[in-house]
PDB file of N, CA and C in Angstrom:
ATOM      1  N   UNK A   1      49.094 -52.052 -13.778  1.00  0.00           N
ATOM      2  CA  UNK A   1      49.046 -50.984 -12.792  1.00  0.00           C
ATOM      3  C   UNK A   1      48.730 -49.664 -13.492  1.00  0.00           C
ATOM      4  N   UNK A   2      47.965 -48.806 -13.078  1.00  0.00           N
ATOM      5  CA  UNK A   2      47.554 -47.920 -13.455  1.00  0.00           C
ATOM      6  C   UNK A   2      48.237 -46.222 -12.737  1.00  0.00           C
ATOM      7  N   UNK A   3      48.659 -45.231 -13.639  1.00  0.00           N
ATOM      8  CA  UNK A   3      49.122 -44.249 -12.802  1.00  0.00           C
ATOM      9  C   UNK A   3      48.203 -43.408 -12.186  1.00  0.00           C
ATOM     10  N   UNK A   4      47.473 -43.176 -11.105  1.00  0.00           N
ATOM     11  CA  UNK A   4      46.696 -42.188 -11.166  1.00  0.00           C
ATOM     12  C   UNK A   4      47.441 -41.141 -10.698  1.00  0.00           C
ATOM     13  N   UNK A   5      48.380 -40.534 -10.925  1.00  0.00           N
ATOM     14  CA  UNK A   5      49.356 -39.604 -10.373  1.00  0.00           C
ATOM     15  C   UNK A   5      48.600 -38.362 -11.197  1.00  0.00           C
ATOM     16  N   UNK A   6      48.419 -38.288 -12.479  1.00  0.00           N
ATOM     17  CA  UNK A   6      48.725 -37.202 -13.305  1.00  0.00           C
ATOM     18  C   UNK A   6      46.899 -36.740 -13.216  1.00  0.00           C
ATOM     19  N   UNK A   7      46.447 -37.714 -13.172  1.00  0.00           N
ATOM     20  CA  UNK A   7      44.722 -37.674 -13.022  1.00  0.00           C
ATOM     21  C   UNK A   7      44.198 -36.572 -11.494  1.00  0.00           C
ATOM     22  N   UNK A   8      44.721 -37.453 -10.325  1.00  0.00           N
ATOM     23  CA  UNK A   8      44.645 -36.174  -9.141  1.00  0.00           C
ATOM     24  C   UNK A   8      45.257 -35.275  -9.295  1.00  0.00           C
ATOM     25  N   UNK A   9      46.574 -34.984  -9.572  1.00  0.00           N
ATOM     26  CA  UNK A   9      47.127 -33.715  -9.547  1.00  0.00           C
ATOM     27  C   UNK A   9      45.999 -32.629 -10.232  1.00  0.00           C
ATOM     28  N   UNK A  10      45.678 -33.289 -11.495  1.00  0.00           N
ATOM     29  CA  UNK A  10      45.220 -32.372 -12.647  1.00  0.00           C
ATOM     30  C   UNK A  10      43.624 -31.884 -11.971  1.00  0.00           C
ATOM     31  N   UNK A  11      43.337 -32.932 -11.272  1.00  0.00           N
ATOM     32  CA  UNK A  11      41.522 -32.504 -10.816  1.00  0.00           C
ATOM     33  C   UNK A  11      41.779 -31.662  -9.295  1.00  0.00           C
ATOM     34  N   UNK A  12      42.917 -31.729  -8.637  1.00  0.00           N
ATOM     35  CA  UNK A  12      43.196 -30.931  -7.446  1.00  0.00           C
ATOM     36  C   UNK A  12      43.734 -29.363  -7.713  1.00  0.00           C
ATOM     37  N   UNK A  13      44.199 -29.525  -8.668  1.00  0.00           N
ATOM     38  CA  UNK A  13      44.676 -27.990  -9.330  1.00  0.00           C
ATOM     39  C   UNK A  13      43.748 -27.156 -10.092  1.00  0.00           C
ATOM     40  N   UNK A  14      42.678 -28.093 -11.037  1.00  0.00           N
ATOM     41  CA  UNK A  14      41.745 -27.412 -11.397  1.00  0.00           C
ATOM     42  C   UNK A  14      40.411 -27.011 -10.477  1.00  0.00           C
ATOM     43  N   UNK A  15      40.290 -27.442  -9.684  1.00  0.00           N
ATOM     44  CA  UNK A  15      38.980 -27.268  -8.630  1.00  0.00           C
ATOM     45  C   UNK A  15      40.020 -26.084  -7.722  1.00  0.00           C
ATOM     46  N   UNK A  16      41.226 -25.760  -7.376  1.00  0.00           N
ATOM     47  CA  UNK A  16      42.402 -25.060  -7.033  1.00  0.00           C
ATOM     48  C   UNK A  16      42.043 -23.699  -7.192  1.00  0.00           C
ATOM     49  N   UNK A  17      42.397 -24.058  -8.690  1.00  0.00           N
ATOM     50  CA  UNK A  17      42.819 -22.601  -9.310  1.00  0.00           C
ATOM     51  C   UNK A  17      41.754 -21.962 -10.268  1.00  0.00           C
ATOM     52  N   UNK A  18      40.416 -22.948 -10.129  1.00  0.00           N
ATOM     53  CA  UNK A  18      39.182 -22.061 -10.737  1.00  0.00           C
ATOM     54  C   UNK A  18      39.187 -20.661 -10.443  1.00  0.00           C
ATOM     55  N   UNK A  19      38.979 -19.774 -11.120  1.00  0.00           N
ATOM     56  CA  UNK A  19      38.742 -18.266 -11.005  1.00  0.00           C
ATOM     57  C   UNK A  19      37.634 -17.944 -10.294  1.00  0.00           C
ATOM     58  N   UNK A  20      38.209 -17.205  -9.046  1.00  0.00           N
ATOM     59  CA  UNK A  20      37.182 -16.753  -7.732  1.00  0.00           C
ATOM     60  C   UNK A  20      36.861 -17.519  -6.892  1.00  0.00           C
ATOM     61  N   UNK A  21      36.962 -19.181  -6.909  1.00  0.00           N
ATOM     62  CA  UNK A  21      36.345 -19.752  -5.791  1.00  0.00           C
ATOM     63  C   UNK A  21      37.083 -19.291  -4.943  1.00  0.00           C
ATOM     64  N   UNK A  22      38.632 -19.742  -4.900  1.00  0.00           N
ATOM     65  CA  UNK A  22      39.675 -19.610  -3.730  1.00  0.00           C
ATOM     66  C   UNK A  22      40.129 -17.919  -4.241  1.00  0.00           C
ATOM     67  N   UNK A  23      40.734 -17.735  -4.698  1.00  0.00           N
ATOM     68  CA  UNK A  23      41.287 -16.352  -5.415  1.00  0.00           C
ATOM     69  C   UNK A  23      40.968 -16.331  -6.933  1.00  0.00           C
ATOM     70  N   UNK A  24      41.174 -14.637  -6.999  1.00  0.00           N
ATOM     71  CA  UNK A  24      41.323 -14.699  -8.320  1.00  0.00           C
ATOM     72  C   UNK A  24      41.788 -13.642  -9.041  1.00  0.00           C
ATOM     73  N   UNK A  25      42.672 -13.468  -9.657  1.00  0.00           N
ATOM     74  CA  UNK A  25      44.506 -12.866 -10.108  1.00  0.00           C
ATOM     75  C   UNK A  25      43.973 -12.243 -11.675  1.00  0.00           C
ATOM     76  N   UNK A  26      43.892 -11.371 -12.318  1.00  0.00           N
ATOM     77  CA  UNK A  26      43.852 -10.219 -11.276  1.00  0.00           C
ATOM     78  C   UNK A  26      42.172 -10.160 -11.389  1.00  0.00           C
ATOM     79  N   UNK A  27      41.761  -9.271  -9.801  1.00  0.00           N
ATOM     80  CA  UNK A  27      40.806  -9.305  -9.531  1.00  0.00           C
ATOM     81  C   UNK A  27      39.832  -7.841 -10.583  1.00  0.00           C
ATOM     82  N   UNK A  28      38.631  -8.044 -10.146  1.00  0.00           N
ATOM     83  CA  UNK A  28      38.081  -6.706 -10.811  1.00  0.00           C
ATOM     84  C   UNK A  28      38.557  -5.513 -10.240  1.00  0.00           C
ATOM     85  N   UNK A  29      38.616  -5.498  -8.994  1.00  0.00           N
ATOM     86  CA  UNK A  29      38.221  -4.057  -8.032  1.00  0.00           C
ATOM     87  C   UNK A  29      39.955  -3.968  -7.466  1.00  0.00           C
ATOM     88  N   UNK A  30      40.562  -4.890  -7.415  1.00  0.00           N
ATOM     89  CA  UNK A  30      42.199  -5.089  -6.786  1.00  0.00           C
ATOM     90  C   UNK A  30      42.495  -5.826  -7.618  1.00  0.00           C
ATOM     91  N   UNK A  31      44.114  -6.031  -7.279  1.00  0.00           N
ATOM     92  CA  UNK A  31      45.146  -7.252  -8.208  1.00  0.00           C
ATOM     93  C   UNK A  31      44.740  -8.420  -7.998  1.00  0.00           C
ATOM     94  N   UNK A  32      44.704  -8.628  -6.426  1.00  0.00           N
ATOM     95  CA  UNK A  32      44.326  -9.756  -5.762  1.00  0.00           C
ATOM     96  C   UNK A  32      42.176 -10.218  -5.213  1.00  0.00           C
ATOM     97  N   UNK A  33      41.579 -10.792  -5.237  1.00  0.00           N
ATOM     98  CA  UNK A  33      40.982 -10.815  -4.458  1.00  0.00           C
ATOM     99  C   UNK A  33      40.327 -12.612  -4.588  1.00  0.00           C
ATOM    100  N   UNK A  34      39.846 -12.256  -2.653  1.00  0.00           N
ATOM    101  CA  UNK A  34      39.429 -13.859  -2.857  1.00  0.00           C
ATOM    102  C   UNK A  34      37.825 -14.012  -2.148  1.00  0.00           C
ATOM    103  N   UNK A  35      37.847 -15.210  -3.112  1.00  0.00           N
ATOM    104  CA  UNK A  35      36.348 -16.095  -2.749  1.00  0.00           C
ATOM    105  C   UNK A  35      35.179 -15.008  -2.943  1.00  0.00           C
ATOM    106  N   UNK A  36      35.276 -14.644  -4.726  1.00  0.00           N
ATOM    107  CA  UNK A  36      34.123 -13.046  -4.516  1.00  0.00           C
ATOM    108  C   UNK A  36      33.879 -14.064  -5.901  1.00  0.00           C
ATOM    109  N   UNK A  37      33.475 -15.307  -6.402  1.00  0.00           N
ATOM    110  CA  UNK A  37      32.689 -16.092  -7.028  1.00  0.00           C
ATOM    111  C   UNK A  37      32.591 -15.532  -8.659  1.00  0.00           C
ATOM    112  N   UNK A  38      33.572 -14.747  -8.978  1.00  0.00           N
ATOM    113  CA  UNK A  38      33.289 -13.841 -10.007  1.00  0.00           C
ATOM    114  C   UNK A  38      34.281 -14.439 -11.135  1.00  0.00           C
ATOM    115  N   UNK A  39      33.938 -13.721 -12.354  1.00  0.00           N
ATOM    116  CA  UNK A  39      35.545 -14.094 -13.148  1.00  0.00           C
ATOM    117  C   UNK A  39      35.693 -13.284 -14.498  1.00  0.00           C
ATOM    118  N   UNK A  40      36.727 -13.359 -15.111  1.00  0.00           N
ATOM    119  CA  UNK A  40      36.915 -12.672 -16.281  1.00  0.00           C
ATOM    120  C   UNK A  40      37.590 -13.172 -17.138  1.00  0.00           C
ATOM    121  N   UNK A  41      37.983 -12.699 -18.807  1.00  0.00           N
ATOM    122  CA  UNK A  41      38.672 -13.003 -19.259  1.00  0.00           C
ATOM    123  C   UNK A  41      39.958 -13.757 -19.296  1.00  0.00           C
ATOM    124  N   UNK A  42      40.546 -12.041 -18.406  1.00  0.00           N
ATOM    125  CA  UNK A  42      42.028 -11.913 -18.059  1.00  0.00           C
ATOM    126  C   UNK A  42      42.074 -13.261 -16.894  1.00  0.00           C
ATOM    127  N   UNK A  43      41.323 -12.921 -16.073  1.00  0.00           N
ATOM    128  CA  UNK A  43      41.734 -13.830 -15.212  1.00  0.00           C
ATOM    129  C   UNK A  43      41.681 -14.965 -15.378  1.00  0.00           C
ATOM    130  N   UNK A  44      40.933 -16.079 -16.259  1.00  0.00           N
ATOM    131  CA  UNK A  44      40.686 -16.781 -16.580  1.00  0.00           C
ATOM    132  C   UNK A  44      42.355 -17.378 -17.608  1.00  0.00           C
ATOM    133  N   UNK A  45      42.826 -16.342 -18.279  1.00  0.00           N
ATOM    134  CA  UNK A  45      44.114 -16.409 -18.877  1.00  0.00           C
ATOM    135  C   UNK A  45      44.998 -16.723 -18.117  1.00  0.00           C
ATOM    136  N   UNK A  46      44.849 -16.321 -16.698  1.00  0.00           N
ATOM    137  CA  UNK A  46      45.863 -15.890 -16.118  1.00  0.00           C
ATOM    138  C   UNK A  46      46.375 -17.103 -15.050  1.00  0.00           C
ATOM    139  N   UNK A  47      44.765 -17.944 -14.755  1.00  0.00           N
ATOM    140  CA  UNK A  47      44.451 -19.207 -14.299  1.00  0.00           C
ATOM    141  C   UNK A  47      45.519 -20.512 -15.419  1.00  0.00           C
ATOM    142  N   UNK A  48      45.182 -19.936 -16.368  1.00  0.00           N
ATOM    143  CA  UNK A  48      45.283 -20.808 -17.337  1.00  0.00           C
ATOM    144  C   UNK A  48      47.249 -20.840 -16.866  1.00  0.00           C
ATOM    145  N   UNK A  49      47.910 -20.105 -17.409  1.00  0.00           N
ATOM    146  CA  UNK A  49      49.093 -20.145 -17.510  1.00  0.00           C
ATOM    147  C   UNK A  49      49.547 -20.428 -16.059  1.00  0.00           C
ATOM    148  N   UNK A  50      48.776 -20.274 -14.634  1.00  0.00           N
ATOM    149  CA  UNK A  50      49.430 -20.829 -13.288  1.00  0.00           C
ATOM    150  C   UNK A  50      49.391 -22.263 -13.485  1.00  0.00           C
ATOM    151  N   UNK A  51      47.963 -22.701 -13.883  1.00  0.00           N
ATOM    152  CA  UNK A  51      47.701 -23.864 -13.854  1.00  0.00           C
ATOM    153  C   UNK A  51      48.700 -25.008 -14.854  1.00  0.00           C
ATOM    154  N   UNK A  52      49.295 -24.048 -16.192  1.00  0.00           N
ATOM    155  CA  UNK A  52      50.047 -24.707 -17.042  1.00  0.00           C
ATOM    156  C   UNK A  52      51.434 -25.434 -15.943  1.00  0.00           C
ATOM    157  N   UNK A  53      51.732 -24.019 -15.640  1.00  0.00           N
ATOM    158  CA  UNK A  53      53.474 -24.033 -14.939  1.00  0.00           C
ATOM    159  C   UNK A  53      53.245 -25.020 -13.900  1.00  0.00           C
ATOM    160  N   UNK A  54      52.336 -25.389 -12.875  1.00  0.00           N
ATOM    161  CA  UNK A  54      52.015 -25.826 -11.676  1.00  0.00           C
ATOM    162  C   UNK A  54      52.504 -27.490 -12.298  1.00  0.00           C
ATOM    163  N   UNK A  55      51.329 -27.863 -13.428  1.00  0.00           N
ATOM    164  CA  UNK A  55      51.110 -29.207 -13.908  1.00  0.00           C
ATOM    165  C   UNK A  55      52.366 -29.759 -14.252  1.00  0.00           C
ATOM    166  N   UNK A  56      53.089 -28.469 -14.984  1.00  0.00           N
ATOM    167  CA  UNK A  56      54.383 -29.191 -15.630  1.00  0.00           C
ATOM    168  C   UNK A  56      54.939 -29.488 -14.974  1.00  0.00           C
ATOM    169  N   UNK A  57      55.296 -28.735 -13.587  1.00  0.00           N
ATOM    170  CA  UNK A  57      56.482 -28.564 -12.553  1.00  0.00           C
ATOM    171  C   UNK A  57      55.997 -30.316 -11.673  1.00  0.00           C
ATOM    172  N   UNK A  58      54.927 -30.411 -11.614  1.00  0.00           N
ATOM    173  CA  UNK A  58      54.420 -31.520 -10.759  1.00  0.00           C
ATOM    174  C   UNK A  58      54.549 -32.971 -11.211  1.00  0.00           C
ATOM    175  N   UNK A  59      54.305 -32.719 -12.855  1.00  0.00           N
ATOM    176  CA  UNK A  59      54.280 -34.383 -13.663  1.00  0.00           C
ATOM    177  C   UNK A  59      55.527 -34.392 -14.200  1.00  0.00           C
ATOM    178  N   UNK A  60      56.375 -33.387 -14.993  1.00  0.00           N
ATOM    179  CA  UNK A  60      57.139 -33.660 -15.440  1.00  0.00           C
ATOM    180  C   UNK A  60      58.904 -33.264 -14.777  1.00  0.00           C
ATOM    181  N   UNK A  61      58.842 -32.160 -13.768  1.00  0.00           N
ATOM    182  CA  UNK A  61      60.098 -31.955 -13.244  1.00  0.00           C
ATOM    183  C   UNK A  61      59.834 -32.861 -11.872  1.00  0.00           C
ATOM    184  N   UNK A  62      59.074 -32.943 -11.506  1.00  0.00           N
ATOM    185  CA  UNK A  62      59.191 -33.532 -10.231  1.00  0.00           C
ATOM    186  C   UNK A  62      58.742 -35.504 -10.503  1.00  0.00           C
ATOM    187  N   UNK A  63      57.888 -35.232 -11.408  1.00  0.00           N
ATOM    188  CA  UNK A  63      57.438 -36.797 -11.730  1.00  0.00           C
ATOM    189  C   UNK A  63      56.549 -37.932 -10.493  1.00  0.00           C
ATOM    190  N   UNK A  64      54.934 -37.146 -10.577  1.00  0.00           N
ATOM    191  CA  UNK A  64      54.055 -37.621  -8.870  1.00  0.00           C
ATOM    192  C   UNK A  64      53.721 -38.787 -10.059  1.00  0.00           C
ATOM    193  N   UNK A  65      53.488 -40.068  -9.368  1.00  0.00           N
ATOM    194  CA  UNK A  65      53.509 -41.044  -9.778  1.00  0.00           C
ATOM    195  C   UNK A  65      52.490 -41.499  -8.506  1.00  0.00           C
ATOM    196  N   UNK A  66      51.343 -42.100  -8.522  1.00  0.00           N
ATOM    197  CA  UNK A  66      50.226 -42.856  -7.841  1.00  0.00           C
ATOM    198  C   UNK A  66      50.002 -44.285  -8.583  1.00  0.00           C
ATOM    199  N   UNK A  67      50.542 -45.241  -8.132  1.00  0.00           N
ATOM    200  CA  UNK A  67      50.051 -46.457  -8.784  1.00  0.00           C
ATOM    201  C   UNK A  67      49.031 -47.337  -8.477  1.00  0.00           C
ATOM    202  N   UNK A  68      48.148 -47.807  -8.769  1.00  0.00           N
ATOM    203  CA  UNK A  68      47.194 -48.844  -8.261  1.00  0.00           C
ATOM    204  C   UNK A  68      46.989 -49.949  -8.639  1.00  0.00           C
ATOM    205  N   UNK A  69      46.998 -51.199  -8.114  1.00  0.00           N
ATOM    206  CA  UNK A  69      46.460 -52.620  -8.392  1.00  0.00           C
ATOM    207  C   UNK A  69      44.629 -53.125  -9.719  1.00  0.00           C
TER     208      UNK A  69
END
């Protein structure tokens, strides 16, 4: 049996939390802004460390488990 638990989480959070598609933290022009296709450094950092906390909280405190035949 195979887990695909950790595989979706990880490809639903990254297509998620890409910088600018949906939002993007902090923005150029505001803190916030969304779906303006753009990106930066910072924000790109900033992706990085939501995306860290999100993954951990999902595979390892909560433990999503998908099994398949």
């Amino acid at each position: 049996m195979a887990d695909w638990g950790p595989v979706i989480i990880a490809v639903v959070l990254f297509v998620l939390l890409s910088p600018g598609l949906l939002i993007q933290l902090p923005g150029r022009g505001r803190v916030v802004e969304f779906g303006n296709m753009q990106t930066s450094g910072l924000s790109i950092l900033v992706h990085t460390i939501i995306f860290f906390a999100l993954i951990t909280i999902f595979l390892i405190a909560i433990g999503v488990h998908i099994y398949t035949d």
